[in-house]
Protein backbone atom coordinates (compact mmCIF):
# COMPACT_ATOMS: atom_id res chain seq x y z
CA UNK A 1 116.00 204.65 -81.31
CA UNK A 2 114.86 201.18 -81.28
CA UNK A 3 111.71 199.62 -79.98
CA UNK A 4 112.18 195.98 -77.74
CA UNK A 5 109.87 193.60 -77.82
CA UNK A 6 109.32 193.27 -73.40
CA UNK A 7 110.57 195.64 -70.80
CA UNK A 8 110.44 194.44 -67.24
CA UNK A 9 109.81 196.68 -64.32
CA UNK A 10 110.59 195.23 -60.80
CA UNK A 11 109.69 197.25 -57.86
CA UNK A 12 105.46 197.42 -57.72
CA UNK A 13 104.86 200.13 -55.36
CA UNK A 14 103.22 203.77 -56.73
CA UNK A 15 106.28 205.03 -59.01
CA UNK A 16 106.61 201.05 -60.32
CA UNK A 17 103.31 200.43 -60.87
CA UNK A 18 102.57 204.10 -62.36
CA UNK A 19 105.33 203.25 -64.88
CA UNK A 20 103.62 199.73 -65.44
CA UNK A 21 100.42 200.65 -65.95
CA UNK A 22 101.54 203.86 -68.67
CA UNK A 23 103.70 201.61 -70.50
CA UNK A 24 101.13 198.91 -70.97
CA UNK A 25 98.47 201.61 -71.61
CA UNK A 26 100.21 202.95 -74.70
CA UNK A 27 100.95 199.36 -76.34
CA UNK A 28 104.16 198.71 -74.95
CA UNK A 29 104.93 194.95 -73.99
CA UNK A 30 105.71 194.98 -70.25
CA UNK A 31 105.66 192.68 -66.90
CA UNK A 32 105.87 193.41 -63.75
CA UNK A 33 107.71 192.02 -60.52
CA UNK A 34 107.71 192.15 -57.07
CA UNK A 35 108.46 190.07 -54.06
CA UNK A 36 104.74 189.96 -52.39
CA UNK A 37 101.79 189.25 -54.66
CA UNK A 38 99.79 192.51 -52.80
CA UNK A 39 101.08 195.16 -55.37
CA UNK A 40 100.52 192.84 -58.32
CA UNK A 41 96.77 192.16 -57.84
CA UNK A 42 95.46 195.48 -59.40
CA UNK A 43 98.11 195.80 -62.00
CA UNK A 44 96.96 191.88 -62.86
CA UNK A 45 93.13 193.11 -62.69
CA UNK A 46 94.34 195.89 -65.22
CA UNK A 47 95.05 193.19 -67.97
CA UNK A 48 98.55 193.80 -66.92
CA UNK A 49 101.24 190.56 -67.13
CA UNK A 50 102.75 190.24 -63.93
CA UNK A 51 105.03 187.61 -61.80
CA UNK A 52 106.91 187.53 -58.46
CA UNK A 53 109.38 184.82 -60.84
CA UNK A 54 112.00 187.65 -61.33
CA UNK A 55 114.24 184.62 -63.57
CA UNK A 56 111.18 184.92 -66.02
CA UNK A 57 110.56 188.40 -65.86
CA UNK A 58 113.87 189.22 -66.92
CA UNK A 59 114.71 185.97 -69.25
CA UNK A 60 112.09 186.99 -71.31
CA UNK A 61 112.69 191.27 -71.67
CA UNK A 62 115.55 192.89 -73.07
CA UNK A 63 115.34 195.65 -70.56
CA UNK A 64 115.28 195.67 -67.33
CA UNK A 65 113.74 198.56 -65.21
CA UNK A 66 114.06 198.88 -61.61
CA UNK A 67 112.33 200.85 -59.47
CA UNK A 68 113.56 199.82 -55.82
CA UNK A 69 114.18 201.72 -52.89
CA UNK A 70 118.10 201.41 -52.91
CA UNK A 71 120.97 200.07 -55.08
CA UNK A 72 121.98 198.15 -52.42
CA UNK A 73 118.04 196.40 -53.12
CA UNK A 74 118.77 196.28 -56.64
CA UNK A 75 121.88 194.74 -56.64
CA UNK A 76 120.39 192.08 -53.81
CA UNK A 77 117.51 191.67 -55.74
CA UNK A 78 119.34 191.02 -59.53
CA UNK A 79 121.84 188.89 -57.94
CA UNK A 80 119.46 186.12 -56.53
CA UNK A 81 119.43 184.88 -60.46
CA UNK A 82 122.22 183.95 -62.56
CA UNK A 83 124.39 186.09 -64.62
CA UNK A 84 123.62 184.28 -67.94
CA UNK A 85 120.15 185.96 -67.28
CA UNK A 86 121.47 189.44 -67.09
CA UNK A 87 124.19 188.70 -70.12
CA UNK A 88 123.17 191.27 -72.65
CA UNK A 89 120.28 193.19 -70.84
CA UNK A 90 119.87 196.98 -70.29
CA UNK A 91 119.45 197.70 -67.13
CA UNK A 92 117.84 200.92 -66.50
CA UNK A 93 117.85 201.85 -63.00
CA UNK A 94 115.59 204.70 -60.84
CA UNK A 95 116.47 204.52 -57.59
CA UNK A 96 117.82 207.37 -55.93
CA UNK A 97 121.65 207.53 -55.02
CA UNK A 98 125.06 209.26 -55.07
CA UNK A 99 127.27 209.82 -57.51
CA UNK A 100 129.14 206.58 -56.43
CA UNK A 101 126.04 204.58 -56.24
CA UNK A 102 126.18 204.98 -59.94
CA UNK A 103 129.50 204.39 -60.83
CA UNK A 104 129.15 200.97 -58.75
CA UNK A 105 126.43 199.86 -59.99
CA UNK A 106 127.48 200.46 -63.95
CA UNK A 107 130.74 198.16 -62.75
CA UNK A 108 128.06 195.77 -60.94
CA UNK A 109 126.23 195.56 -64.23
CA UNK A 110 129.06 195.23 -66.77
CA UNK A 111 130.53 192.19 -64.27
CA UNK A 112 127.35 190.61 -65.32
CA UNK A 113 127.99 191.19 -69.04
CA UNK A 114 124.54 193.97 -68.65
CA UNK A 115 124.70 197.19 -69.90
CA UNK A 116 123.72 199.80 -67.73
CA UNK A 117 121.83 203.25 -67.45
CA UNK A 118 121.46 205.08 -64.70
CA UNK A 119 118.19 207.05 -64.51
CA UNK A 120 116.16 209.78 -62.59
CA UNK A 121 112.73 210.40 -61.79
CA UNK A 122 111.62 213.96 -61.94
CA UNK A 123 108.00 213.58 -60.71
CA UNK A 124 105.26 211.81 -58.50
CA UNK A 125 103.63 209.11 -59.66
CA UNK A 126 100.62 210.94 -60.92
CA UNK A 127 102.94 213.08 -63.27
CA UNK A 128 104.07 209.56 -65.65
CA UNK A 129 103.59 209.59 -69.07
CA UNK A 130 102.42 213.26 -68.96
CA UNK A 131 104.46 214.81 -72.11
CA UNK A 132 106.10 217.50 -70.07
CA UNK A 133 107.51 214.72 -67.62
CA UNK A 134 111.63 214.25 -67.15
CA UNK A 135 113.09 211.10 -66.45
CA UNK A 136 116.41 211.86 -67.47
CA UNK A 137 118.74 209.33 -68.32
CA UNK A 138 122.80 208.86 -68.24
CA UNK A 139 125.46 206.53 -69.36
CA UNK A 140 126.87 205.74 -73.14
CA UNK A 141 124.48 208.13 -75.75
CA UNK A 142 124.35 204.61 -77.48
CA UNK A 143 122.11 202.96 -75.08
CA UNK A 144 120.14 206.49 -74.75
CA UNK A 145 119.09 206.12 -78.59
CA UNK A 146 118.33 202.53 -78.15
CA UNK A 147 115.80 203.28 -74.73
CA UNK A 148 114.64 206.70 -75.86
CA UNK A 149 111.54 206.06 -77.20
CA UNK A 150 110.54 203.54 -74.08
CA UNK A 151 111.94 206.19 -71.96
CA UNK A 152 109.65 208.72 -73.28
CA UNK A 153 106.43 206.71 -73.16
CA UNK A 154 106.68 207.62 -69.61
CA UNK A 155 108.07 211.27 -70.00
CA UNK A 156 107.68 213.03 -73.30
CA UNK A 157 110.45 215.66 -71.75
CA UNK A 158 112.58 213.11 -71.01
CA UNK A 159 116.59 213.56 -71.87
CA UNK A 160 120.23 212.19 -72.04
CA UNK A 161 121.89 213.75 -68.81
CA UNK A 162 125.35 212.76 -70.73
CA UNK A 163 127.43 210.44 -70.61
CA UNK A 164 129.31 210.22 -66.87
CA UNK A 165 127.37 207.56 -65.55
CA UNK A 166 126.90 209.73 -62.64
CA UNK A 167 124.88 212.64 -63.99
CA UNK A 168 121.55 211.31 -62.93
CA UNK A 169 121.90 211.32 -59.44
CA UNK A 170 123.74 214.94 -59.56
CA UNK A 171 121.36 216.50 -61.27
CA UNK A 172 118.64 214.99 -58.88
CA UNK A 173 119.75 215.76 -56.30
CA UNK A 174 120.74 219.57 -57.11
CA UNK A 175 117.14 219.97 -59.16
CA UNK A 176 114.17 218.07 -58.14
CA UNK A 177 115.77 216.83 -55.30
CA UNK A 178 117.21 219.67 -52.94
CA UNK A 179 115.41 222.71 -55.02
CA UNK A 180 112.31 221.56 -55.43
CA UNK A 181 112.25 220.29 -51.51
CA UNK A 182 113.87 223.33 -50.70
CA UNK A 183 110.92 225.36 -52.55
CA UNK A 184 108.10 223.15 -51.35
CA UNK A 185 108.83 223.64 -47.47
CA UNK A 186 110.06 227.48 -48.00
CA UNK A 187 106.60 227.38 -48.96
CA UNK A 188 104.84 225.67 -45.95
CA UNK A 189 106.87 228.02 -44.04
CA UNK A 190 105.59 231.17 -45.78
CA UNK A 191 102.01 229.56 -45.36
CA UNK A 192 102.37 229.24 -41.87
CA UNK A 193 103.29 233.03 -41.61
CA UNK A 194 100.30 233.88 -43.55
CA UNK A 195 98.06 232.22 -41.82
CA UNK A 196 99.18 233.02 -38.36
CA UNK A 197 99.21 236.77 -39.34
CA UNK A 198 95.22 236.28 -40.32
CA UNK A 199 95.58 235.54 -44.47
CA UNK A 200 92.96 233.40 -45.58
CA UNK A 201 93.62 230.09 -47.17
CA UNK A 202 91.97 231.23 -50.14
CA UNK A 203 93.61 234.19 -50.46
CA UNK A 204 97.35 232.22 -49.94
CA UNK A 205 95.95 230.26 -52.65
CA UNK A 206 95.63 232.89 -55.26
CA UNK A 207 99.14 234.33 -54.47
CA UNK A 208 100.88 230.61 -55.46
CA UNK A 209 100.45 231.43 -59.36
CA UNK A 210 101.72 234.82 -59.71
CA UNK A 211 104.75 234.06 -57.38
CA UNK A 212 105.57 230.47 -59.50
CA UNK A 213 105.09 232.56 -62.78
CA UNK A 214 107.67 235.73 -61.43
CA UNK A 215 110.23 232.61 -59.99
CA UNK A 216 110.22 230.98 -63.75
CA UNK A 217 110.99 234.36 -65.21
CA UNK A 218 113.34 235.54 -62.81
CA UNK A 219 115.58 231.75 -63.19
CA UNK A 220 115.31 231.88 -67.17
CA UNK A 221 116.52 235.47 -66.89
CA UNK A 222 119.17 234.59 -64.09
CA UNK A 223 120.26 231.23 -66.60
CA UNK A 224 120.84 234.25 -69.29
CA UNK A 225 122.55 236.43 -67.14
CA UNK A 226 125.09 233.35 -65.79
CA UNK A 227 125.52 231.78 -69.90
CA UNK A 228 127.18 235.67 -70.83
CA UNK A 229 129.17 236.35 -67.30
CA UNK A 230 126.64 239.57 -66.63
CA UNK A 231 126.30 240.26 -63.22
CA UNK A 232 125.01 244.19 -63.65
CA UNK A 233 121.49 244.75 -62.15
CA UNK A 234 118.56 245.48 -64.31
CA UNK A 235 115.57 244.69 -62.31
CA UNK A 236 116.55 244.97 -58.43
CA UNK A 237 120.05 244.91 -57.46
CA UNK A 238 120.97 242.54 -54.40
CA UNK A 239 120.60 245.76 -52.06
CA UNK A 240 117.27 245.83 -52.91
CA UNK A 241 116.82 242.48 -52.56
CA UNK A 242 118.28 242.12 -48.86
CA UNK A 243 116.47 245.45 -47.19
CA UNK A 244 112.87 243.70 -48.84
CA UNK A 245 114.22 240.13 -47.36
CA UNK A 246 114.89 242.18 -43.88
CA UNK A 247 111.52 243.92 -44.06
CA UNK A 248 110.27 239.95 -44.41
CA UNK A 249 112.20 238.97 -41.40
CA UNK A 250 110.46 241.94 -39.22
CA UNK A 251 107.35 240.71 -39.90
CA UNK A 252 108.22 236.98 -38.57
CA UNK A 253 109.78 237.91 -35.89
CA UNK A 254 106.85 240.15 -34.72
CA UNK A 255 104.71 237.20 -34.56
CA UNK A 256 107.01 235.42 -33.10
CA UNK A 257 107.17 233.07 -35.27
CA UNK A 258 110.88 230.66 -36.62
CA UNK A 259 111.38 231.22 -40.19
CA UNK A 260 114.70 228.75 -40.91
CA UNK A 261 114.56 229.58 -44.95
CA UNK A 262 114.11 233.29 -44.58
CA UNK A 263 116.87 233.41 -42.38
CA UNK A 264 118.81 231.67 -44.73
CA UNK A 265 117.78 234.07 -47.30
CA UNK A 266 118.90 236.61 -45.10
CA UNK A 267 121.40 235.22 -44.31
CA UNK A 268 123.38 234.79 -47.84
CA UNK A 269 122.00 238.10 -48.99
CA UNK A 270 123.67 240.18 -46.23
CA UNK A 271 126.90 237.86 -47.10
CA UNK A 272 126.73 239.20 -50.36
CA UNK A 273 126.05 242.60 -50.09
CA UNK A 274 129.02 242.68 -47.06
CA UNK A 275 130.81 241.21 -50.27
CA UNK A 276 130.44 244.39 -52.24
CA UNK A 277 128.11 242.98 -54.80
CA UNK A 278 125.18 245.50 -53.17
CA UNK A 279 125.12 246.86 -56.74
CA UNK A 280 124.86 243.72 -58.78
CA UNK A 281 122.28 241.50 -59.69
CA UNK A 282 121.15 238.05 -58.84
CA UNK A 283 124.11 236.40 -60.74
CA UNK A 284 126.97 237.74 -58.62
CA UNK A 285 125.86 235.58 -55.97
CA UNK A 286 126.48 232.82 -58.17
CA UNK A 287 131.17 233.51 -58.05
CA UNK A 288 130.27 234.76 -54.06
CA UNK A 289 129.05 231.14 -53.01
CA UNK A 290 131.57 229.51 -55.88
C-alpha cells in the first residue's frame, strides 16, 4: 500500500467531481481537469486545485484517474500530450466498457511506458467515499497494493477484481450494471401495477424494505447453495415458485396492463420446471440456463 504525493482526476462532471471533492476532503493531494472551465468553478470555490492544462495535471501526479465517458475519450484525451508525460504513471481508468475495451487500453497504456488499472464504479455520485462503497479494481495485484489506500478513500468496500485486466468491466456489467438495472425497472414495473390496481404510494413504500431484506437473504442463501452443488429445495421449490409467478401474471393481465419482467420471470420458471427441476430449488436454474 503506498500513499503518492498528487493524484489527478480528469473528467469534471458529477462522478469526477464527487471523487475530487472526497479525495481532497480527506487530505489527499489532488487536481482536477477538464476541457471547459464550467465544471471547475465550484470544485475551485471548494479550495480545490484545478486546471484545463492536462500536460500539468498529469506532469505533476503519479496517478492518473479518469473519469470520461468512453475509452475511446480517454485514449483521445491522454494522447494530445506526449508520452514522456505518461512514462511511469498509473493510470486508473472508470469508464465503462467491454472486456476488450480493457485489454486495449492496458496495451494503449503500456505503449506509453504507463501502467494501467482498469476500474469500476459501483455507485452514484452521492454514494463516494461512503465506507460501504465498491470501486473495484483489476490488473497486476502489484499496482492494487500500491493504489489501495487512494482507492479506498473513495470506497471503504473497495476490492482487487483479479488480475485479467478485464474483470472490471465483467463484473459491471453482470452486477451493478445489468442486475441492479434489471432490479430497479422490475421495480418501476411492479409500481406501476400497484398503483394502477389502487395501492397507495405510501403503502408501495413500506413494502420496498421487507422485499430488499427477503432478496439479500434469499441470494446469500442461493450463493451457499451454488458454492456446495445443492440444488434440493428447502424453502419453496421452483413449482412453487412458478404457480405464485402465474398467480402474479393473472393479476397484470386483468388490468390490462404489459409486465415485460414478469413475463420473463415466467417465462424461465416454466422453462425450468418443463426441465424437470419442479422439485428443486432456486440453484438448479443456475446448470438449466448454463
Amino acid at each position: 500500500m503506498s500513499a503518492f504525493s498528487r493524484t489527478a482526476v480528469l473528467g469534471c462532471g458529477l462522478m469526477g467531481s464527487a471523487i475530487i471533492r472526497t479525495l481532497h476532503g480527506k487530505g489527499h493531494a489532488v487536481v482536477g481537469w477538464n476541457r471547459s472551465v464550467a465544471p471547475l468553478l465550484p470544485l475551485q470555490e471548494a479550495g480545490i486545485q484545478v486546471t484545463t492544462d492536462l500536460s500539468s495535471a498529469v506532469a505533476g501526479s503519479d496517478v492518473v484517474v479518469t473519469v470520461l465517458s468512453s475509452y475511446d475519450v480517454v485514449r483521445s484525451v491522454l494522447g494530445t500530450i506526449g508520452l514522456p508525460q505518461l512514462s511511469g504513471k498509473i493510470i486508473v481508468n472508470l469508464s465503462s466498457g467491454s472486456a476488450q475495451d480493457a485489454r486495449d487500453m492496458r496495451e494503449w497504456a503500456h505503449d506509453r511506458n504507463a501502467e494501467y488499472v482498469d476500474g469500476s464504479i459501483w455507485v452514484l455520485p452521492n454514494m463516494i467515499g461512503a465506507p460501504d462503497t465498491v470501486l473495484s479494481c483489476a490488473g497486476p495485484i502489484e499496482l492494487w497494493e500500491r493504489i489501495e489506500h487512494t482507492i479506498k478513500l473513495l470506497g471503504g468496500a473497495s476490492f482487487h477484481a483479479g488480475e485479467a485486466i478485464e474483470n472490471g468491466n465483467v463484473l459491471e456489467a453482470c452486477f451493478p450494471g445489468a442486475f441492479y438495472m434489471t432490479a430497479q425497472h422490475c421495480f418501476v414495473e411492479s409500481l406501476v401495477r400497484a398503483k394502477r390496481l389502487g395501492i397507495d404510494l405510501n403503502v408501495i413504500t413500506r413494502a420496498v424494505s421487507p422485499s430488499m431484506r427477503l432478496l439479500q437473504n434469499s441470494l446469500d442463501d442461493l450463493l451457499s447453495k451454488i458454492a456446495i452443488d445443492d440444488i434440493s429445495a428447502y424453502e419453496a421449490s421452483l413449482d412453487v415458485w412458478s404457480h405464485a409467478a402465474e398467480g402474479y401474471g393473472k393479476i397484470s393481465s386483468a388490468a390490462g396492463l404489459h409486465s415485460p419482467f414478469l413475463d420473463v420471470l415466467r417465462g424461465q420458471l416454466r422453462s425450468a420446471v418443463d426441465a424437470g427441476l419442479g422439485p428443486r430449488g432456486a440453484a438448479a436454474v443456475v446448470a438449466h440456463l448454463e
